[in-house]
Protein backbone atom coordinates (compact mmCIF):
# COMPACT_ATOMS: atom_id res chain seq x y z
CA UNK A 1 25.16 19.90 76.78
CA UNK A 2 21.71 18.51 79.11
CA UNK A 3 22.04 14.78 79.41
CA UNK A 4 18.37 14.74 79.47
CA UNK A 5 17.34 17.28 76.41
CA UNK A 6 19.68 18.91 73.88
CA UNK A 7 20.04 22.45 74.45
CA UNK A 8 18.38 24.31 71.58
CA UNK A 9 19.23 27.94 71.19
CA UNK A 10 16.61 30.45 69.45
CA UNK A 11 16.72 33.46 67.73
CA UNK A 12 13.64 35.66 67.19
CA UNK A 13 12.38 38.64 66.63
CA UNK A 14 10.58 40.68 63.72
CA UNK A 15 12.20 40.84 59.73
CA UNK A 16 15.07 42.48 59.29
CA UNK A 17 15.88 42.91 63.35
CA UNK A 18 19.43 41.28 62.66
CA UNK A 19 18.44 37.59 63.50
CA UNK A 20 20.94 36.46 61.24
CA UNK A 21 23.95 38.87 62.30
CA UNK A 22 23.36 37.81 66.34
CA UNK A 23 23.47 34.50 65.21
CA UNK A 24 26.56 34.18 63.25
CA UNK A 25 28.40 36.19 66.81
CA UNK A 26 27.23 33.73 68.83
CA UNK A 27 27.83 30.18 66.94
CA UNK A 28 31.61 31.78 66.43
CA UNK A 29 31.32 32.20 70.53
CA UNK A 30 29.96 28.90 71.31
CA UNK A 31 30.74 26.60 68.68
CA UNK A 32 27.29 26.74 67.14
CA UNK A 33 25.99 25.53 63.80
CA UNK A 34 22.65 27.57 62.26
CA UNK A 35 19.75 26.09 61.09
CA UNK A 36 17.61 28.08 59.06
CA UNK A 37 13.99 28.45 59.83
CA UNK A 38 12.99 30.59 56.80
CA UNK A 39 9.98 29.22 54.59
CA UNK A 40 11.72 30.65 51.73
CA UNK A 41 15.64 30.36 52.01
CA UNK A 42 15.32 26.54 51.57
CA UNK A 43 14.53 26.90 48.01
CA UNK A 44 17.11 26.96 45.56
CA UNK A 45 17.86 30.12 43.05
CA UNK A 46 15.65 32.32 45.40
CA UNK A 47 18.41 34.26 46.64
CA UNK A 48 18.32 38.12 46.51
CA UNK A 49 14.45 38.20 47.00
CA UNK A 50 14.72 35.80 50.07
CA UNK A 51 17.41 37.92 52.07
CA UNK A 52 19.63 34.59 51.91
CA UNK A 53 22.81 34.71 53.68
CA UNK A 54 25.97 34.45 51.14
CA UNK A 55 28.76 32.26 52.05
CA UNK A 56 30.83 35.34 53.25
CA UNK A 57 28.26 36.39 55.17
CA UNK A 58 28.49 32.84 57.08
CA UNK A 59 31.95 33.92 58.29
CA UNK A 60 32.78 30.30 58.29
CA UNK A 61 29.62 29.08 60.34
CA UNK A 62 27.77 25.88 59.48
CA UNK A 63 24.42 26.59 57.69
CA UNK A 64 21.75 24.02 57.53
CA UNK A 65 18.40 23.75 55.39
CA UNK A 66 19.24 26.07 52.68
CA UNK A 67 19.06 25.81 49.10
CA UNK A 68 17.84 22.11 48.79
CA UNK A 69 13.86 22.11 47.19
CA UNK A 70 12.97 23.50 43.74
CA UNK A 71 10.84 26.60 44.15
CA UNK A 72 8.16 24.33 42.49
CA UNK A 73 7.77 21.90 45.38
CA UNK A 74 5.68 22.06 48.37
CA UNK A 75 7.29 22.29 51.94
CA UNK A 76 5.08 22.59 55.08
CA UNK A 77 5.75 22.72 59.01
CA UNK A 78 5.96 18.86 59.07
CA UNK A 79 8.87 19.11 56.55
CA UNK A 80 11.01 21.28 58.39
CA UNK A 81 9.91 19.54 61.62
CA UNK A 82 11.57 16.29 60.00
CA UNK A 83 14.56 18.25 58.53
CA UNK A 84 15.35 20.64 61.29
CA UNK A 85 15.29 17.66 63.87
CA UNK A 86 17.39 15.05 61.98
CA UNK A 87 20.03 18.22 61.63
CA UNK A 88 19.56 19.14 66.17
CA UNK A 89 20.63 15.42 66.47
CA UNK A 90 23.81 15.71 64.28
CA UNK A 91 24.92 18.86 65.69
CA UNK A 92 24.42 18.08 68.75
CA UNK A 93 26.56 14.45 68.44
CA UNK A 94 29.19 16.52 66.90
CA UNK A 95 29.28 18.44 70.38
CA UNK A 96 28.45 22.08 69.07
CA UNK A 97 25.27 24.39 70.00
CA UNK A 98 22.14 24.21 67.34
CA UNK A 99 20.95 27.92 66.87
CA UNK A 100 17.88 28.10 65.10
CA UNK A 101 17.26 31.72 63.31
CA UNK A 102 14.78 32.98 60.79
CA UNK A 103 11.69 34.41 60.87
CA UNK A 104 8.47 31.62 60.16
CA UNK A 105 8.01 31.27 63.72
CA UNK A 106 5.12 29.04 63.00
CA UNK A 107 7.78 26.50 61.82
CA UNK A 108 9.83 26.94 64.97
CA UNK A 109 7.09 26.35 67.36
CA UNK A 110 6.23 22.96 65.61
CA UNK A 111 9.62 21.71 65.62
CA UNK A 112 9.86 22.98 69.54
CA UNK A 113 6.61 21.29 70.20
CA UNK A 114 4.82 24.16 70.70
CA UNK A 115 2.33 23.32 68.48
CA UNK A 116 1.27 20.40 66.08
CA UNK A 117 1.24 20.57 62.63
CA UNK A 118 -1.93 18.32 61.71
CA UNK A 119 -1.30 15.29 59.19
CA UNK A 120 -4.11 15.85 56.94
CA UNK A 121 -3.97 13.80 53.14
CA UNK A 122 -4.46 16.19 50.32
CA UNK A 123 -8.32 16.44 49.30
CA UNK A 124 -7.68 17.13 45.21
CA UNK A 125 -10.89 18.04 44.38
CA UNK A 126 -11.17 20.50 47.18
CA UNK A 127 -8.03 21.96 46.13
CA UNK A 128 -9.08 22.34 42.59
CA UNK A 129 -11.81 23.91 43.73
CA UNK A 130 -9.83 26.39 45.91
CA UNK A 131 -6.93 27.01 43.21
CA UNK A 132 -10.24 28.80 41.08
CA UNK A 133 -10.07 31.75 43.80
CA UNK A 134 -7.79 34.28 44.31
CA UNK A 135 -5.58 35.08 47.46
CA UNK A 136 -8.10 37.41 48.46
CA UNK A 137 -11.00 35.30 48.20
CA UNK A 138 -9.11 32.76 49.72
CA UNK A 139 -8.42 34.97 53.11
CA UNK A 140 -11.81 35.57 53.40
CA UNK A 141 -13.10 32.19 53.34
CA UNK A 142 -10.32 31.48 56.34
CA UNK A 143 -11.42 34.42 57.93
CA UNK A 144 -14.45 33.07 58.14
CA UNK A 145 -14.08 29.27 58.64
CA UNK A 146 -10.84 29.84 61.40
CA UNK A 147 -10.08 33.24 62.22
CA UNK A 148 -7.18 32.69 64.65
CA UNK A 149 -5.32 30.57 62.11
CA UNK A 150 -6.46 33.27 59.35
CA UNK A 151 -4.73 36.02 61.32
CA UNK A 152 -1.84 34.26 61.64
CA UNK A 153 -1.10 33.79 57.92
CA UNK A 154 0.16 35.89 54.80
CA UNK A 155 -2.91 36.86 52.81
CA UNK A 156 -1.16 36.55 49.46
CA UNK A 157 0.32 32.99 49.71
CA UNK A 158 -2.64 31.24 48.11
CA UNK A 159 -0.63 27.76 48.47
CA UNK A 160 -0.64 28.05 52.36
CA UNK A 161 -4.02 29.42 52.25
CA UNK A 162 -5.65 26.38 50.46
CA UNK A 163 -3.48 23.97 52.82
CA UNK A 164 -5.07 25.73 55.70
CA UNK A 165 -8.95 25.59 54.54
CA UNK A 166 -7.93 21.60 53.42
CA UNK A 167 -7.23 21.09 57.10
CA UNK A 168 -10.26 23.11 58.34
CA UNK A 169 -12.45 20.94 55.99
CA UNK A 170 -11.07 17.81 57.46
CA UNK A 171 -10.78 18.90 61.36
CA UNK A 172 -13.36 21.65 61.93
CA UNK A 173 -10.00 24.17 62.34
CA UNK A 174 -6.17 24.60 62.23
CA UNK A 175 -5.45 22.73 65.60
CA UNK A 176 -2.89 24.88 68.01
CA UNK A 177 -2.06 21.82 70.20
CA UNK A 178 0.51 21.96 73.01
CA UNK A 179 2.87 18.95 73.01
CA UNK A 180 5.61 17.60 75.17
CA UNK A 181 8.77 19.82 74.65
CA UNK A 182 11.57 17.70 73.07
CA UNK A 183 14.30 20.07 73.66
CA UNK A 184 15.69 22.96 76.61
CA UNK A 185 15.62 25.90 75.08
CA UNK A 186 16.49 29.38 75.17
CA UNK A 187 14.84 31.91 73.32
CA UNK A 188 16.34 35.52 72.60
CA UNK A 189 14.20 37.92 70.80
CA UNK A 190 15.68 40.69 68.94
CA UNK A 191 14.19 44.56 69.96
CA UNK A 192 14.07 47.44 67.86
CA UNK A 193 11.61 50.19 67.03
CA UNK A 194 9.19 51.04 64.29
CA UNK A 195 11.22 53.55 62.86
CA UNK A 196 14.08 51.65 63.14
CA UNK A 197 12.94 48.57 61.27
CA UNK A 198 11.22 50.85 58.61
CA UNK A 199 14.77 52.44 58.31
CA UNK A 200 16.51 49.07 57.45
CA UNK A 201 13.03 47.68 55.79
CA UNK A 202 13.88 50.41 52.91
CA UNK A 203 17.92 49.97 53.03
CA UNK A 204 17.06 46.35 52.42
CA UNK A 205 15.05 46.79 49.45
CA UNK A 206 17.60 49.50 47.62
CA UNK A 207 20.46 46.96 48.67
CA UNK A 208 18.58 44.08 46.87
CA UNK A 209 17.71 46.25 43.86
CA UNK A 210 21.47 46.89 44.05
CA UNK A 211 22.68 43.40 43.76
CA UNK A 212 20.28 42.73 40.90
CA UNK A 213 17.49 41.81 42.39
CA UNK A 214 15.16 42.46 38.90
CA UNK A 215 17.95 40.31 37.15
CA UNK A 216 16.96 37.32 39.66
CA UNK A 217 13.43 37.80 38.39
CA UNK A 218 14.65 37.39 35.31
CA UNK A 219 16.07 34.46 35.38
CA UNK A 220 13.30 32.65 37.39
CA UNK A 221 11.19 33.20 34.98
CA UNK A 222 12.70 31.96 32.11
CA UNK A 223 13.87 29.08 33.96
CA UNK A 224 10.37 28.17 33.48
CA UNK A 225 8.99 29.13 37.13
CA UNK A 226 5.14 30.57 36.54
CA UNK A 227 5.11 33.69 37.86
CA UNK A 228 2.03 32.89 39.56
CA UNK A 229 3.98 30.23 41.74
CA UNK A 230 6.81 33.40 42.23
CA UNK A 231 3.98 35.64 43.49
CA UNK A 232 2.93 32.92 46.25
CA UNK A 233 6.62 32.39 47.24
CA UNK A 234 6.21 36.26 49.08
CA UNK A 235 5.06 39.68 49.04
CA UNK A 236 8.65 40.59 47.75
CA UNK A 237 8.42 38.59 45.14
CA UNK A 238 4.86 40.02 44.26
CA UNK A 239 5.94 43.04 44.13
CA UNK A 240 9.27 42.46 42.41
CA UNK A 241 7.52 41.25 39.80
CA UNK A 242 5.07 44.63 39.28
CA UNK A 243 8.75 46.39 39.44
CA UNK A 244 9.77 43.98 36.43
CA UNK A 245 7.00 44.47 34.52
CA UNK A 246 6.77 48.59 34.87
CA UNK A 247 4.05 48.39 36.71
CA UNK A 248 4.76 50.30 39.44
CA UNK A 249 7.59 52.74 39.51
CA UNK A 250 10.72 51.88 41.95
CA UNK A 251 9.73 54.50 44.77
CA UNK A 252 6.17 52.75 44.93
CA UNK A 253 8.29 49.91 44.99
CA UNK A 254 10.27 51.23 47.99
CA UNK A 255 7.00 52.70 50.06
CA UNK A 256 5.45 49.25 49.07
CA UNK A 257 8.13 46.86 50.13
CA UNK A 258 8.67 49.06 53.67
CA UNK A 259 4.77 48.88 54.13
CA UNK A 260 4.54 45.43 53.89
CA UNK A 261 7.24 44.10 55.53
CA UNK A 262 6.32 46.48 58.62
CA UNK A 263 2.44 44.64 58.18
CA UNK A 264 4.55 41.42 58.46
CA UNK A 265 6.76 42.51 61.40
CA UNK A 266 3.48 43.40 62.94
CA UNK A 267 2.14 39.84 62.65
CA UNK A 268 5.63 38.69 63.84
CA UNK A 269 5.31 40.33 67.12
CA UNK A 270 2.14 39.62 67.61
CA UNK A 271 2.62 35.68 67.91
CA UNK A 272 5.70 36.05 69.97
CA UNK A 273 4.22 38.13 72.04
CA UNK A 274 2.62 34.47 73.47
CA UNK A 275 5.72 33.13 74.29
CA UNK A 276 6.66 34.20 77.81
CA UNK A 277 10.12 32.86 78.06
CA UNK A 278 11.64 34.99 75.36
CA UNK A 279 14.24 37.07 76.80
CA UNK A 280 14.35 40.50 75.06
CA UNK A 281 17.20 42.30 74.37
CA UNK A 282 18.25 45.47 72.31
CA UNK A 283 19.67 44.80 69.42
CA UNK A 284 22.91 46.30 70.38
CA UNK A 285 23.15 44.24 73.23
CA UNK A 286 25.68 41.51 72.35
CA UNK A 287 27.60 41.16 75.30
CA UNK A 288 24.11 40.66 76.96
CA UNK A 289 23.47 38.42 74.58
CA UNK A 290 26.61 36.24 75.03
CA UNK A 291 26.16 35.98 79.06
CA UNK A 292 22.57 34.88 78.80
CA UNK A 293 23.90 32.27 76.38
CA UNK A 294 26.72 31.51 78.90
CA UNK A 295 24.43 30.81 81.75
CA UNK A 296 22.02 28.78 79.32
CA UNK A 297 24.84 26.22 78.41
CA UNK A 298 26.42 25.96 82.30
CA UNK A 299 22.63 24.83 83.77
């Protein structure tokens, strides 16, 4: 490990590009422990709809920040900034690799101090104000106050969306602010094509349906969790929900659910597309993958 930094490994790439599958290989390779960066595996119960990695899946691994907050409570950038940092400092006293993988890259980036995520006090009567619109009208007004942050966001996540215009009302915009880095890292990013991801988009969603995905809707609803709160959680939860209540038909389900997630891998690329010292690789390209890592860990 860096005597002056602790060496931070990354891995990116768009949904479903096998983030978690390169990371497991390599943690068994270099001793590493995974942190999650997923804005919707830390909650607990939220398991099939959230792609969460089972404990067989973990193939013995080390997991960290999953399955600790109610899906009823709040948890921003600055949370997982907090979180995610405390758990860099105890693997990397324990002597083992920290290999951050998931897909809310927006999270990464503030913990990496990339950006800053601005602490702005909640303004309650704006937000009661705000929680009267819907998602939609909720984009728009983004759209139209901050644009770049707007474009960066999931339309249908009306809790995020009413964070965002809270910190727009009290700074003029979603700040984007360079800081000093905290950590050496190395970034792989995860290729594969359109058709490919659209291929494993829809394998995803019939694998999910399989392992009783409308039977986890179920239950989180009469657990007592609105449905509304559900819907903001994700778009697979939205539409999960329209499955659940026959109002769409499973193969609109399937054409919906590959549609939006290749909107959302879209957006993905898109902001890592600013980061210049990703190293790409195929997706097939482990052994790649393991010399890179190697070479990262002798410098």
């Amino acid at each position: 490990m860096s005597d002056k930094k602790p060496k931070v490994l990354v891995i990116a790439g768009p949904t479903a590009s096998g983030k978690t599958s390169l990371s497991i290989t390599l943690a068994k390779e270099f001793h590493g422990e995974v942190i999650s960066a997923d804005s919707r595996q830390i909650y607990k119960r939220l398991d099939i709809g959230t792609g969460k990695i089972t404990k067989e899946e973990m193939q013995g691994v080390p997991h960290h920040l999953l399955d600790f907050r109610d899906p009823s409570q709040v948890y921003n950038a600055s949370d997982f900034k907090n979180d995610a940092s405390e758990k860099i400092i105890e693997i990397t006293n324990r002597k083992h690799l920290p290999i951050i993988a998931g897909g809310t890259f927006f999270y990464v980036d503030t913990l990496l101090g990339r950006i800053t995520s601005p602490e702005v006090p909640p303004n309650q009567k704006l937000r009661e104000e705000l929680e009267k619109k819907s998602s939609k009208e909720l984009y728009k007004l983004l759209l139209q106050k901050d644009p770049n942050r707007a474009k960066q966001m999931d339309p249908h996540n009306a809790r995020r969306l009413i964070r965002a215009l809270e910190i727009t009302e009290a700074l003029g915009y979603v700040p984007n602010i360079s800081t000093e880095k905290p950590y050496d890292v190395l970034t792989l990013g995860i290729k594969r094509d359109k058709e490919d991801l659209r291929t494993r988009f829809k394998a995803r969603a019939q694998q999910w349906l399989a392992d009783g995905l409308m039977q986890e809707i179920e239950g989180l609803l009469q657990s007592g969790l609105s449905e509304n709160r559900l819907r903001e959680i994700g778009f697979e939860y939205l539409l999960a929900i329209e499955l659940y209540k026959k109002e769409i038909s499973e193969d609109t389900f399937l054409q919906k659910f590959v549609e939006k997630n290749w909107q959302y891998a879209k957006k993905q690329k898109m902001w890592l597309k600013r980061d210049e010292s990703i190293v790409w690789i195929d997706a097939d390209e482990v052994t790649k993958a393991k010399r890179l890592v190697e070479d990262f860990l002798k410098k």
